[in-house]
N, C-alpha and C. Protein backbone atom coordinates (compact mmCIF):
# COMPACT_ATOMS: atom_id res chain seq x y z
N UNK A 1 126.77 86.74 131.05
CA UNK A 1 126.52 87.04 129.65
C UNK A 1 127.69 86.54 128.83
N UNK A 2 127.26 85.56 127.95
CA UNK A 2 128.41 84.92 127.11
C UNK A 2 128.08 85.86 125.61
N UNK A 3 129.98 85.69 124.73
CA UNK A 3 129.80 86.00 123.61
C UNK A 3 130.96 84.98 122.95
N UNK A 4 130.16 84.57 121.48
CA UNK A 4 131.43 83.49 121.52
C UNK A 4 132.33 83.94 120.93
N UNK A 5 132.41 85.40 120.69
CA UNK A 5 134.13 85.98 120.48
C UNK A 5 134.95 85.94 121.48
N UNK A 6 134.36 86.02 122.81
CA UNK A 6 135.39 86.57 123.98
C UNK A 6 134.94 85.39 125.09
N UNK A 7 134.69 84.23 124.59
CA UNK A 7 133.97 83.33 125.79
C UNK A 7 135.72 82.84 126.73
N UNK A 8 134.95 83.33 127.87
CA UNK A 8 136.42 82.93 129.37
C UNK A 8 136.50 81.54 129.10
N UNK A 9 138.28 81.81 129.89
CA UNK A 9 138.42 79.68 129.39
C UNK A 9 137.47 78.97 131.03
N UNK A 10 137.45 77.88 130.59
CA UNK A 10 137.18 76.52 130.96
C UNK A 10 136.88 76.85 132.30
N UNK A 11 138.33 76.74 133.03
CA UNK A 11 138.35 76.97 134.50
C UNK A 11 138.14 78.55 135.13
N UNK A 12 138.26 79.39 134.45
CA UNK A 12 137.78 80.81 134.83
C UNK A 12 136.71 80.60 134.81
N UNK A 13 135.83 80.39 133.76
CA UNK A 13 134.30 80.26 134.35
C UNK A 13 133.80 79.61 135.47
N UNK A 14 134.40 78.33 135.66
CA UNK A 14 133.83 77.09 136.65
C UNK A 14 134.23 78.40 137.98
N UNK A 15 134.97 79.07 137.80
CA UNK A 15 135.78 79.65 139.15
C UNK A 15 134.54 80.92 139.61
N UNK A 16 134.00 81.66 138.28
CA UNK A 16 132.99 82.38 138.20
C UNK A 16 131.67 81.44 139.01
N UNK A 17 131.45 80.19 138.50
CA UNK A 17 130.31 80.21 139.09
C UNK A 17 130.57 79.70 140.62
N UNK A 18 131.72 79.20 141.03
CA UNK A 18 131.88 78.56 142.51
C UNK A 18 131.73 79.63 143.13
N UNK A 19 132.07 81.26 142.91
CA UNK A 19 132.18 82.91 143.48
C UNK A 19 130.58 82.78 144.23
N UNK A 20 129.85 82.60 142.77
CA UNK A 20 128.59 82.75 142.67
C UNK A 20 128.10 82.06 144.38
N UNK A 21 128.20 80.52 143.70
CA UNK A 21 127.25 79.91 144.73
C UNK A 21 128.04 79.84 146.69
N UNK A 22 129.04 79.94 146.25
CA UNK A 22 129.89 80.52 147.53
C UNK A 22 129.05 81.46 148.34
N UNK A 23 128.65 82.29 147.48
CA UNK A 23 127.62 83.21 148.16
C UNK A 23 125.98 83.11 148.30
N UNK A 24 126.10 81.78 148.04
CA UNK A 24 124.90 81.12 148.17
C UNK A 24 123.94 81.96 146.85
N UNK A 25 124.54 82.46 145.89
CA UNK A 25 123.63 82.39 144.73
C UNK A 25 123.50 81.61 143.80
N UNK A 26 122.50 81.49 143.08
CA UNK A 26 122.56 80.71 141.96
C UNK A 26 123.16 81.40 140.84
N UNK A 27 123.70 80.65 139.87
CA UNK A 27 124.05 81.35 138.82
C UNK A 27 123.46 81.10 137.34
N UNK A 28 122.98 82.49 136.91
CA UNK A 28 122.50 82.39 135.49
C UNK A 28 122.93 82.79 134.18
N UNK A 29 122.97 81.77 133.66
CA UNK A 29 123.85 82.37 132.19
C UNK A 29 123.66 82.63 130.80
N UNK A 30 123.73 83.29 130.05
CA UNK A 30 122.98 83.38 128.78
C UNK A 30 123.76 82.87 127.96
N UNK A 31 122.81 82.27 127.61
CA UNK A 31 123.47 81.15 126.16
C UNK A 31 122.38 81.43 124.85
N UNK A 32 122.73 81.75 124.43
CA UNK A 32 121.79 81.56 122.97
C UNK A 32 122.87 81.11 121.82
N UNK A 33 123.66 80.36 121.74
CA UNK A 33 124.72 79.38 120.82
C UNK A 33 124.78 78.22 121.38
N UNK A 34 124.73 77.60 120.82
CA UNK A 34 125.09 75.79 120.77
C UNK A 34 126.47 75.77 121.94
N UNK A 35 127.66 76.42 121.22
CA UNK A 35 128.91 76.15 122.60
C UNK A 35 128.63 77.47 123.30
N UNK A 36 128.02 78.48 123.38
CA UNK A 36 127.94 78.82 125.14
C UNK A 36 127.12 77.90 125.87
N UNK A 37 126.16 77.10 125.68
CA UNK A 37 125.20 75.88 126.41
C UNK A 37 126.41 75.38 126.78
N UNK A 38 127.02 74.21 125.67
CA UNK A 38 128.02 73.37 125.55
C UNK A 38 129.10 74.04 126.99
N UNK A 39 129.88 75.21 126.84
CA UNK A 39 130.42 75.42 127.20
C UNK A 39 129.92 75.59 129.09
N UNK A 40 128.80 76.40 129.13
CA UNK A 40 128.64 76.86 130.52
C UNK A 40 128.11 75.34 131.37
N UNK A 41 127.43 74.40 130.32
CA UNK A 41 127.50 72.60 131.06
C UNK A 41 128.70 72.15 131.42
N UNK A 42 129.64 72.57 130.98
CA UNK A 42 130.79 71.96 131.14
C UNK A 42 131.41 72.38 132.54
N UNK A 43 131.16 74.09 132.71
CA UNK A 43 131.72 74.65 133.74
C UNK A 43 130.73 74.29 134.94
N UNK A 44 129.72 74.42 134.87
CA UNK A 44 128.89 73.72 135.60
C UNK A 44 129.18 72.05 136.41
N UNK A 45 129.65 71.55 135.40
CA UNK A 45 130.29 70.41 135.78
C UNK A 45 131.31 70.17 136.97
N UNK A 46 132.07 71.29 136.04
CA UNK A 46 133.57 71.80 137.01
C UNK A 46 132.81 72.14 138.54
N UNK A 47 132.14 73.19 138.50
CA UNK A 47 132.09 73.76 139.55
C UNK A 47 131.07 73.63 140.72
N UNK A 48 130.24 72.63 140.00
CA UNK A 48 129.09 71.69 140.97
C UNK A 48 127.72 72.50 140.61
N UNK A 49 126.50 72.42 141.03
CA UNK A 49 125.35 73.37 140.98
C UNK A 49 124.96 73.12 142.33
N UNK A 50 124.01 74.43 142.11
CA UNK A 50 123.52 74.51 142.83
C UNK A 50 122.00 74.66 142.83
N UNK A 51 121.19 74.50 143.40
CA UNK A 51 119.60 74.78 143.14
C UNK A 51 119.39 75.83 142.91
N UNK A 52 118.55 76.41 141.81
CA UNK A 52 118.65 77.62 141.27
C UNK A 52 119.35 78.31 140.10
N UNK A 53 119.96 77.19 139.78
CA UNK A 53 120.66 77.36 138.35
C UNK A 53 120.36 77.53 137.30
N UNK A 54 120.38 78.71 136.71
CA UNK A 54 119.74 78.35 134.90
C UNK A 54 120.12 79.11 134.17
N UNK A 55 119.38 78.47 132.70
CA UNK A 55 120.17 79.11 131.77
C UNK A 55 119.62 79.97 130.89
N UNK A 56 119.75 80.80 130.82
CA UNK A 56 118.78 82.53 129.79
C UNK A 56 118.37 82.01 128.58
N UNK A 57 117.66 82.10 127.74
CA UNK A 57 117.21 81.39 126.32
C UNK A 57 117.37 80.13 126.27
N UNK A 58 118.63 79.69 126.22
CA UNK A 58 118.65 78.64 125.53
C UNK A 58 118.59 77.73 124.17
N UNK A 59 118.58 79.34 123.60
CA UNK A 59 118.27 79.31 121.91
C UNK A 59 118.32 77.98 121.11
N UNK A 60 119.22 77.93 121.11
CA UNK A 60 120.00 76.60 120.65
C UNK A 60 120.01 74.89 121.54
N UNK A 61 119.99 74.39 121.61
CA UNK A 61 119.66 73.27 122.48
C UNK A 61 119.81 71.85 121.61
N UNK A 62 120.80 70.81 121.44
CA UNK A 62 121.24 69.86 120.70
C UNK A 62 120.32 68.71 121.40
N UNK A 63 119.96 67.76 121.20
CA UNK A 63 119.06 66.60 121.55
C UNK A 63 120.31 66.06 122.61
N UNK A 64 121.32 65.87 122.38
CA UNK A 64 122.26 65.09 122.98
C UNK A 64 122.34 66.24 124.33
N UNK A 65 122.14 67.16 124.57
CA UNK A 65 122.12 68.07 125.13
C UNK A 65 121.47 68.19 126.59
N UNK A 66 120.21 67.66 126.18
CA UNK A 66 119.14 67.74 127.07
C UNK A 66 119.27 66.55 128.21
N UNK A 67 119.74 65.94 128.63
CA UNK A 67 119.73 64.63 129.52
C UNK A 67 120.86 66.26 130.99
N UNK A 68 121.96 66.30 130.12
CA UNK A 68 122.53 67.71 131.01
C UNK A 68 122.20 68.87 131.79
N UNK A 69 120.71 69.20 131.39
CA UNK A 69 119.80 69.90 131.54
C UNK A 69 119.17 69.89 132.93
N UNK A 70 119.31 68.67 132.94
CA UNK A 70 118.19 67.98 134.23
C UNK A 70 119.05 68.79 136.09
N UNK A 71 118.23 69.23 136.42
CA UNK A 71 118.46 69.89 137.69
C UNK A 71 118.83 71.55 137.04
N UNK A 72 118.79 71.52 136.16
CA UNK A 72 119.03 73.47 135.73
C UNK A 72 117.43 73.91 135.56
N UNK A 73 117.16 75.55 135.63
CA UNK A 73 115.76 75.55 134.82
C UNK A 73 115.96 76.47 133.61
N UNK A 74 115.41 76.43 132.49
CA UNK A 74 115.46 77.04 131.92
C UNK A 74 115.03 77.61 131.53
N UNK A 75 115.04 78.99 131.31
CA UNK A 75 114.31 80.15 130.95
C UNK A 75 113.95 80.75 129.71
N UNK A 76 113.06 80.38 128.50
CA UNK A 76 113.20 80.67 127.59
C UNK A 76 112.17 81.41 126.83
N UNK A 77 111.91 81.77 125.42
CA UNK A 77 111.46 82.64 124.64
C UNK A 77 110.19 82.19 123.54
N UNK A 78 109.11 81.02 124.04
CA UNK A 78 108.59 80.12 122.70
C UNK A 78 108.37 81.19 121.97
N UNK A 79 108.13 82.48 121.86
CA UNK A 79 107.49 83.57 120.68
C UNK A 79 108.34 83.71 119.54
N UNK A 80 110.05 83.80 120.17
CA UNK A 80 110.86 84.06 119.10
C UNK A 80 110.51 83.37 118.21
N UNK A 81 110.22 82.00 117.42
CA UNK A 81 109.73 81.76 116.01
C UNK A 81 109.10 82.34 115.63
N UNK A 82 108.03 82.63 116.50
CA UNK A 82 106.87 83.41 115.51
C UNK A 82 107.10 84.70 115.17
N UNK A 83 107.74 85.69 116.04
CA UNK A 83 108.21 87.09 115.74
C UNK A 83 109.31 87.10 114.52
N UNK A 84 110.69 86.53 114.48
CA UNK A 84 111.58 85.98 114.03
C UNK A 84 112.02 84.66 112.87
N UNK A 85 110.84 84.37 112.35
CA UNK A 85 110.60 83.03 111.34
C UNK A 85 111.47 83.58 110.61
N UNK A 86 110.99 84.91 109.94
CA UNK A 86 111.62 84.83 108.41
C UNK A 86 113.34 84.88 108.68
N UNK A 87 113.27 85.56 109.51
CA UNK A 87 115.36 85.90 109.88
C UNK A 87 115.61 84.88 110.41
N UNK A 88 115.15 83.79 111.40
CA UNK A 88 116.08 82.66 111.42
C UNK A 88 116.00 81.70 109.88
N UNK A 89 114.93 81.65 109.57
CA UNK A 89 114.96 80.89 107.85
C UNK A 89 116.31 81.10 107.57
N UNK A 90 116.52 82.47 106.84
CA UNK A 90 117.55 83.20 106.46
C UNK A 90 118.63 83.10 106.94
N UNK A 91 119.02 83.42 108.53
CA UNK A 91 120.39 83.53 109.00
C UNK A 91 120.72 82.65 109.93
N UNK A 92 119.76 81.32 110.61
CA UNK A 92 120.39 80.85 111.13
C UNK A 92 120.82 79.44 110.33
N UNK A 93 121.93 79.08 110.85
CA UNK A 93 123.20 77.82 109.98
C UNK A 93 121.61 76.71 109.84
N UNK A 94 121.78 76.08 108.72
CA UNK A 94 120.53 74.63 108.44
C UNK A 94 120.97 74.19 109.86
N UNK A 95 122.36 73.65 110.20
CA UNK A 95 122.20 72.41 111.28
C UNK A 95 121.59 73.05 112.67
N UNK A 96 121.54 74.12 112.78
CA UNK A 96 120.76 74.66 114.17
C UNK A 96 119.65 75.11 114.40
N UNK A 97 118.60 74.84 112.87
CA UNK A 97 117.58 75.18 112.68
C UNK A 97 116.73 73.82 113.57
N UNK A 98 116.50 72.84 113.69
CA UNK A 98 116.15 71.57 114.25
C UNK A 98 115.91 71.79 115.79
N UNK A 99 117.18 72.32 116.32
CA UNK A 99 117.31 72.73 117.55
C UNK A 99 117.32 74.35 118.15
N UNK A 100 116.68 75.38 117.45
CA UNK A 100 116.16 76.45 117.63
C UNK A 100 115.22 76.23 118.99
N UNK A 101 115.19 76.92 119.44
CA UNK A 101 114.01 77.27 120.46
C UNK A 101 113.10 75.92 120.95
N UNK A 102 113.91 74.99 121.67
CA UNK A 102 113.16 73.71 122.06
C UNK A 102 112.19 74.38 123.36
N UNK A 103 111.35 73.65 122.93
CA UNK A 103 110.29 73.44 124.09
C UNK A 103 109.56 72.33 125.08
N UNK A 104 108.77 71.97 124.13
CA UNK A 104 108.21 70.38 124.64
C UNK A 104 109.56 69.14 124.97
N UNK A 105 110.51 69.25 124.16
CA UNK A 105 111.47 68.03 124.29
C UNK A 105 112.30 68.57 125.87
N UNK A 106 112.49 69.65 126.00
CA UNK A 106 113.31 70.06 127.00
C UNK A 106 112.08 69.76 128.27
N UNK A 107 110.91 70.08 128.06
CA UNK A 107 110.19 69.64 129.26
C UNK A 107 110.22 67.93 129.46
N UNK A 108 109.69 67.34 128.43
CA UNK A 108 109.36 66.16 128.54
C UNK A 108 111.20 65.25 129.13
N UNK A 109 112.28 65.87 129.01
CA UNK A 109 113.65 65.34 129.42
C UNK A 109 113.80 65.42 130.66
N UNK A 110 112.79 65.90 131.77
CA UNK A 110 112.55 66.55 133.03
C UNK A 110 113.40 67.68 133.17
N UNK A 111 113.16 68.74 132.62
CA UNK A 111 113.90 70.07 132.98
C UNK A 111 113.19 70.67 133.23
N UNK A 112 113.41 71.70 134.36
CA UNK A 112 112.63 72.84 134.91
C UNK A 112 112.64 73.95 133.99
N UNK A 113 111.30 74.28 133.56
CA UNK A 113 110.99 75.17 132.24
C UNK A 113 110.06 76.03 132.55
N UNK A 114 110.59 77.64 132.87
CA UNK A 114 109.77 78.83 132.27
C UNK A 114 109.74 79.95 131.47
N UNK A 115 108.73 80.84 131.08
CA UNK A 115 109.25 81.53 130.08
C UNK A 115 108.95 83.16 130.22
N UNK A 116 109.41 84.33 129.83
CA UNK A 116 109.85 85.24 130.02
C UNK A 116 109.24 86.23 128.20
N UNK A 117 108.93 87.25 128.49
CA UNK A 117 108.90 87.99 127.14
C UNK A 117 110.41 88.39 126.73
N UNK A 118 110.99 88.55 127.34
CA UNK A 118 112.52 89.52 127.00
C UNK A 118 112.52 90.49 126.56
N UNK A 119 111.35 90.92 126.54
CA UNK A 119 111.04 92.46 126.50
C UNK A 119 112.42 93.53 126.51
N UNK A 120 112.57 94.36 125.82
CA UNK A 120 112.37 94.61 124.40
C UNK A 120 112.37 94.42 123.80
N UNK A 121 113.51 93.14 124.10
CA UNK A 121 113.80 92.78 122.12
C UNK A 121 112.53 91.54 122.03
N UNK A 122 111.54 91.21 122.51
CA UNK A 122 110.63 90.58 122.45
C UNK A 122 109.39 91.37 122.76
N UNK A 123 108.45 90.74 122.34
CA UNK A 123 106.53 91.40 122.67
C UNK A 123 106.48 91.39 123.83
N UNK A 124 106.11 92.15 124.60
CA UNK A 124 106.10 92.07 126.06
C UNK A 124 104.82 91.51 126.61
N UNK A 125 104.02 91.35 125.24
CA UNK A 125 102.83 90.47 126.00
C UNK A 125 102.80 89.20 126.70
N UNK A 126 102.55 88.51 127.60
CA UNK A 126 103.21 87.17 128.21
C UNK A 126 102.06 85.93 127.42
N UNK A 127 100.64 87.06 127.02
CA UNK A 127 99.86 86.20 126.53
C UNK A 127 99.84 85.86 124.92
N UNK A 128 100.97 86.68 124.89
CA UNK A 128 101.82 86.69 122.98
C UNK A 128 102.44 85.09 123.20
N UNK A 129 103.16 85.16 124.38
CA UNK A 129 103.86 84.14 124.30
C UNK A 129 103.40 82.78 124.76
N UNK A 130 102.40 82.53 125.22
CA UNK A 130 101.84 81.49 125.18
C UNK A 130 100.70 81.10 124.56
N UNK A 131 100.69 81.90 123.56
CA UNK A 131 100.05 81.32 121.84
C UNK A 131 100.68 80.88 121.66
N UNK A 132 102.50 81.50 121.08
CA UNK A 132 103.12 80.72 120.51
C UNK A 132 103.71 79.45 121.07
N UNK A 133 103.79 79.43 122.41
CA UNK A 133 104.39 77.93 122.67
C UNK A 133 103.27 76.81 122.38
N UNK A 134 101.74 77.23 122.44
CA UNK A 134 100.72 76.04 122.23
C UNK A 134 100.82 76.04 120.74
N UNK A 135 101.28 77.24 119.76
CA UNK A 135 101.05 77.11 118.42
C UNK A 135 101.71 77.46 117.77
N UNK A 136 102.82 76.03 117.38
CA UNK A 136 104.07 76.76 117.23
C UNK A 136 104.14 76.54 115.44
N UNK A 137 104.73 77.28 114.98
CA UNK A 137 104.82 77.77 113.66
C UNK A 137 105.49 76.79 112.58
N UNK A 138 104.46 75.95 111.50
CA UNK A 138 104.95 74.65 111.24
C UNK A 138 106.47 74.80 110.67
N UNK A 139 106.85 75.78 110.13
CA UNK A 139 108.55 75.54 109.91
C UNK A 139 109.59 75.31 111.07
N UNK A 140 108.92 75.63 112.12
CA UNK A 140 109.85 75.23 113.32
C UNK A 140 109.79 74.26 114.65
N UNK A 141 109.31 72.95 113.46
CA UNK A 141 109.24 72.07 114.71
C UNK A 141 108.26 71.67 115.80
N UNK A 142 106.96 72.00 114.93
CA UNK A 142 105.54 72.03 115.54
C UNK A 142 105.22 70.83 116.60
N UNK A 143 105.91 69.74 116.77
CA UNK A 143 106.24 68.94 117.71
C UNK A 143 106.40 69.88 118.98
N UNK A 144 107.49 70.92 118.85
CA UNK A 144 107.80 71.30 119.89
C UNK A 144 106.74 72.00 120.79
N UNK A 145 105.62 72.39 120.36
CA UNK A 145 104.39 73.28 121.15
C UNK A 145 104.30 72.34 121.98
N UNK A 146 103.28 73.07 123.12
CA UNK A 146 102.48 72.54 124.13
C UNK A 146 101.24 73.13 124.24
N UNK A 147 100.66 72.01 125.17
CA UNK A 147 99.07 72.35 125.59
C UNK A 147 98.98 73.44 126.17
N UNK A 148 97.77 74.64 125.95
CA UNK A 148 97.45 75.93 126.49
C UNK A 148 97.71 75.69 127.89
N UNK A 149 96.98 74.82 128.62
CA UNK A 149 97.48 74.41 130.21
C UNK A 149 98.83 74.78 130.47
N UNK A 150 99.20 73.75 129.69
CA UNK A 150 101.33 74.14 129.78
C UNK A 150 101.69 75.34 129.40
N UNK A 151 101.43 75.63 128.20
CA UNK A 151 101.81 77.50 127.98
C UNK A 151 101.72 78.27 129.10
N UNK A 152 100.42 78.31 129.92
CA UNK A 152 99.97 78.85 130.68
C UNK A 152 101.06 78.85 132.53
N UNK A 153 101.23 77.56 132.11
CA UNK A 153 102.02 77.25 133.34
C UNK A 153 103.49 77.93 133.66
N UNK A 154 103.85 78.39 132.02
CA UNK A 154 105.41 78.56 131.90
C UNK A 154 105.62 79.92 132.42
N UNK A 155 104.35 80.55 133.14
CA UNK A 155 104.29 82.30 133.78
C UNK A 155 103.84 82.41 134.98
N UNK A 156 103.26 81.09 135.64
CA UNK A 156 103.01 80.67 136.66
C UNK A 156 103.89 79.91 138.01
N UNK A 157 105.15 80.93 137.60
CA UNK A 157 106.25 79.98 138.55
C UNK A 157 106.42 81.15 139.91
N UNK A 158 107.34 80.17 141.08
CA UNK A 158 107.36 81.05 142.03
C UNK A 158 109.11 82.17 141.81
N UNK A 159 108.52 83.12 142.24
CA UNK A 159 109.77 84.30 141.87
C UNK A 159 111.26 83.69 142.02
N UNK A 160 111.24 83.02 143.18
CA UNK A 160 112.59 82.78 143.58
C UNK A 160 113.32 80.92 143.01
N UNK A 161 112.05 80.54 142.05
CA UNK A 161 112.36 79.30 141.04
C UNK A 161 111.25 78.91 140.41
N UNK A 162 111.04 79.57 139.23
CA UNK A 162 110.16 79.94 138.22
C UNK A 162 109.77 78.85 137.88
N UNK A 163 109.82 77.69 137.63
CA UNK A 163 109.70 76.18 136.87
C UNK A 163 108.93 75.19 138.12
N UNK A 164 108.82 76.06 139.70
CA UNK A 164 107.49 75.82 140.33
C UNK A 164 106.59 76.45 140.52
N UNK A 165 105.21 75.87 140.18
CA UNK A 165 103.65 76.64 140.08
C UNK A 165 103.92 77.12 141.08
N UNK A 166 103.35 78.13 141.60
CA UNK A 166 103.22 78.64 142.47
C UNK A 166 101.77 78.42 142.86
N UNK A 167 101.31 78.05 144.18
CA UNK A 167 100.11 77.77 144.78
C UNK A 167 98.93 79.00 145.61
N UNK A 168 98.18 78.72 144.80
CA UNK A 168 96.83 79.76 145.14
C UNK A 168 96.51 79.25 147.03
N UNK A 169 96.83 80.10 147.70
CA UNK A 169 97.04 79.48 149.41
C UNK A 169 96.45 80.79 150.10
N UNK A 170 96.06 80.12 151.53
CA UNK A 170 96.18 81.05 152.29
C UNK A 170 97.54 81.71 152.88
N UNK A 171 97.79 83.41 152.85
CA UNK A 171 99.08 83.34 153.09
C UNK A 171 100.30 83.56 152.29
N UNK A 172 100.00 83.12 151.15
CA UNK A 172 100.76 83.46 150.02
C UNK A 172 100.99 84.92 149.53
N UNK A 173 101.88 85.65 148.63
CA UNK A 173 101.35 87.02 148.02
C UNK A 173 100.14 86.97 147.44
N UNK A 174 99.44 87.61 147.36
CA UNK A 174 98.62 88.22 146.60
C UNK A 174 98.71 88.58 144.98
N UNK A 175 99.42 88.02 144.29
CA UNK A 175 99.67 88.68 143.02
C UNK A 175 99.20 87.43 142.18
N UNK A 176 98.27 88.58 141.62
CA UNK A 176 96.81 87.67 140.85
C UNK A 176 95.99 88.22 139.46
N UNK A 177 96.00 87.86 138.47
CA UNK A 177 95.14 88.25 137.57
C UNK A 177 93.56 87.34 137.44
N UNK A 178 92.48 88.64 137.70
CA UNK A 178 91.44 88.30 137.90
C UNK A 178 91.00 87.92 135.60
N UNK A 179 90.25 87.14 135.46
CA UNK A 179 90.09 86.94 134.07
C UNK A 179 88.24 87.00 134.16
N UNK A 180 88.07 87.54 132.74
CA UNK A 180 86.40 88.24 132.62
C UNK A 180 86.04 86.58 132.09
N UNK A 181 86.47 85.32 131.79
CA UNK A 181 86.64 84.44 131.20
C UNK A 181 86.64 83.03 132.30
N UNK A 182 85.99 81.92 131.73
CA UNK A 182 86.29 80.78 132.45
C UNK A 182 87.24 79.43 131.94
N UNK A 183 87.84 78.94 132.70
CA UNK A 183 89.34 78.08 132.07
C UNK A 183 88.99 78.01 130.48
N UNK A 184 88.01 77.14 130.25
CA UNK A 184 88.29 76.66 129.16
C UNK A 184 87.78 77.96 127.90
N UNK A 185 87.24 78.82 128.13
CA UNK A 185 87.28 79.78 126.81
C UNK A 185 89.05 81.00 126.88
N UNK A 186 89.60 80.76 128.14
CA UNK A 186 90.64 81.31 128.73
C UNK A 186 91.74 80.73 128.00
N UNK A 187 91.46 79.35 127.88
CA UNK A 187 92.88 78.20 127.60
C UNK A 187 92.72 78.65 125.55
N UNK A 188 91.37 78.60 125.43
CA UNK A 188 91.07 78.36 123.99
C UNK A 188 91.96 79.36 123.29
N UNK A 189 91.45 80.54 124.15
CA UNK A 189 92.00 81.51 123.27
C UNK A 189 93.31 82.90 123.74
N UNK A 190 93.84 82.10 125.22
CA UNK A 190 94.76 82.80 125.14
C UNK A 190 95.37 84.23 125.20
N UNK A 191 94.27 84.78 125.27
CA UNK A 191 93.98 86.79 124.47
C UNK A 191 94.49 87.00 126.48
N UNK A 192 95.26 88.14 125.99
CA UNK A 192 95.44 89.36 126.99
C UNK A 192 94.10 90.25 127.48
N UNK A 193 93.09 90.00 126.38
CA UNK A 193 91.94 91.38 126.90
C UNK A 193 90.69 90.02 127.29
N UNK A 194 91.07 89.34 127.98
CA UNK A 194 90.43 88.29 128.91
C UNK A 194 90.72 88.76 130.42
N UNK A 195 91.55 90.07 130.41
CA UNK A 195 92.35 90.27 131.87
C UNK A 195 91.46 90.74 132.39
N UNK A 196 90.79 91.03 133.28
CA UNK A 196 89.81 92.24 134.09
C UNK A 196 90.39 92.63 135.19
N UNK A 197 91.43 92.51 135.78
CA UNK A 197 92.23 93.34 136.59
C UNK A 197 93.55 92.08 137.10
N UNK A 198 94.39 92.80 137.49
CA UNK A 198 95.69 92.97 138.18
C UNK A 198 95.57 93.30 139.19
N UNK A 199 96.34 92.53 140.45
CA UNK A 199 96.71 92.66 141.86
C UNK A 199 98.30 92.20 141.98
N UNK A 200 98.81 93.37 142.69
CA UNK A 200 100.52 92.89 143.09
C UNK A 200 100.15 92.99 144.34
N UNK A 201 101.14 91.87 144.94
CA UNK A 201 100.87 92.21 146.86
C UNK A 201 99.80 92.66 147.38
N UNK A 202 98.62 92.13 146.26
CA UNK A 202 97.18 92.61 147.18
C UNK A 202 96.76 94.00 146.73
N UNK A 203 97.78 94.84 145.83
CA UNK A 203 97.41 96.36 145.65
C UNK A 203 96.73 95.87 144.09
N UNK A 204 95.79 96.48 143.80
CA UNK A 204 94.93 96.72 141.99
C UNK A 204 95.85 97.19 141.88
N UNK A 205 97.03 97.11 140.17
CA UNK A 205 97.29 97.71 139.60
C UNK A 205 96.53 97.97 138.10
N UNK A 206 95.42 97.51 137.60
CA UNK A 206 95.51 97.26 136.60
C UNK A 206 93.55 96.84 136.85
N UNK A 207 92.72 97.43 136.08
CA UNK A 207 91.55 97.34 136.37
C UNK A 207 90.60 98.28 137.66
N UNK A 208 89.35 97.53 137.01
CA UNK A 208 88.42 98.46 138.32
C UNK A 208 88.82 97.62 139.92
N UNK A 209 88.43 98.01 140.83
CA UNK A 209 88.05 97.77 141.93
C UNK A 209 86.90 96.86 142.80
């Protein structure tokens, strides 16, 4: 967790994440400012990666930025515009308005991309949030949306590296949402009350039987 009042120097971080992957973890970091990105690429640099690396929001994201990206995944928020329009209008700086909450450009740069409610301080609906990444809000860069397919995909990753689909197999977990809906009235419209039940590990949580 970065803050850019108290951000660690240079080589303390790189030293933080070598701890990390030493122990064969990946390390994840939250950036939602232009130099914590800036900054934790850098340490990253220092300290090598490892598979499994990524970065929390990503709020901020500079065009020059994204080529750096490549082998991290990133984990981010497409709803915040739409929840948040009027207060970033307002409080965030003009030059970081452009690069708010990238989406499509960070995929199309080959970066591993999924997305998360962030629940609380976000809608915890997941199907909130992939309205907004297919329909993204014209003051912020409506370029940046993607196709319902893709929205759809960005919740469809495997637990242990989110930015791969995970495959409907024999063998696999079990954790499945059954839909009262077929793809294409599903893709159209996106809605949560398309769900007709929930399965974790094979158990119903969520629906009839």
């Amino acid at each position: 967790m970065l803050d850019d009042t108290t951000l660690p120097p240079l080589d303390e971080f790189a030293d933080q994440i070598r701890g990390a992957h030493a122990a064969d973890r990946p390390a994840a970091v939250h950036c939602v400012t232009r130099v914590q990105l800036v900054l934790t690429l850098a340490a990253l640099d220092l300290a090598g990666r490892l598979p499994g690396d990524r970065i929390e929001h990503g709020a901020v994201i500079a065009a020059g930025s994204l080529p750096d990206l490549r082998g991290l995944t990133v984990i981010t928020q497409p709803h915040f515009v739409a929840e948040r329009g009027e207060q970033y209008a307002a409080d965030v700086p003009p030059d970081d308005l452009p690069d708010l909450w990238r989406l499509r450009s960070v995929i199309d740069a080959g970066v591993g991309v999924a997305a998360g409610s962030d629940a609380p301080f976000g809608g915890e609906d997941p199907w909130q949030v992939m309205r907004a990444a297919a329909r993204r809000p014209a003051l912020f860069r409506p370029d940046e949306a993607v196709s319902p397919a893709r929205a759809l995909a960005l919740f469809l990753g495997e637990p242990g590296a989110p930015a791969v689909q995970r495959l409907l197999a024999p063998g696999q977990p079990a954790d499945l949402a059954l839909l009262r809906a077929g793809p294409h009235e599903m893709l159209h419209s996106l809605a949560s009350d398309l769900v007709a039940a929930t399965f974790i590990g094979g158990e119903l949580v969520y629906g009839r039987g």
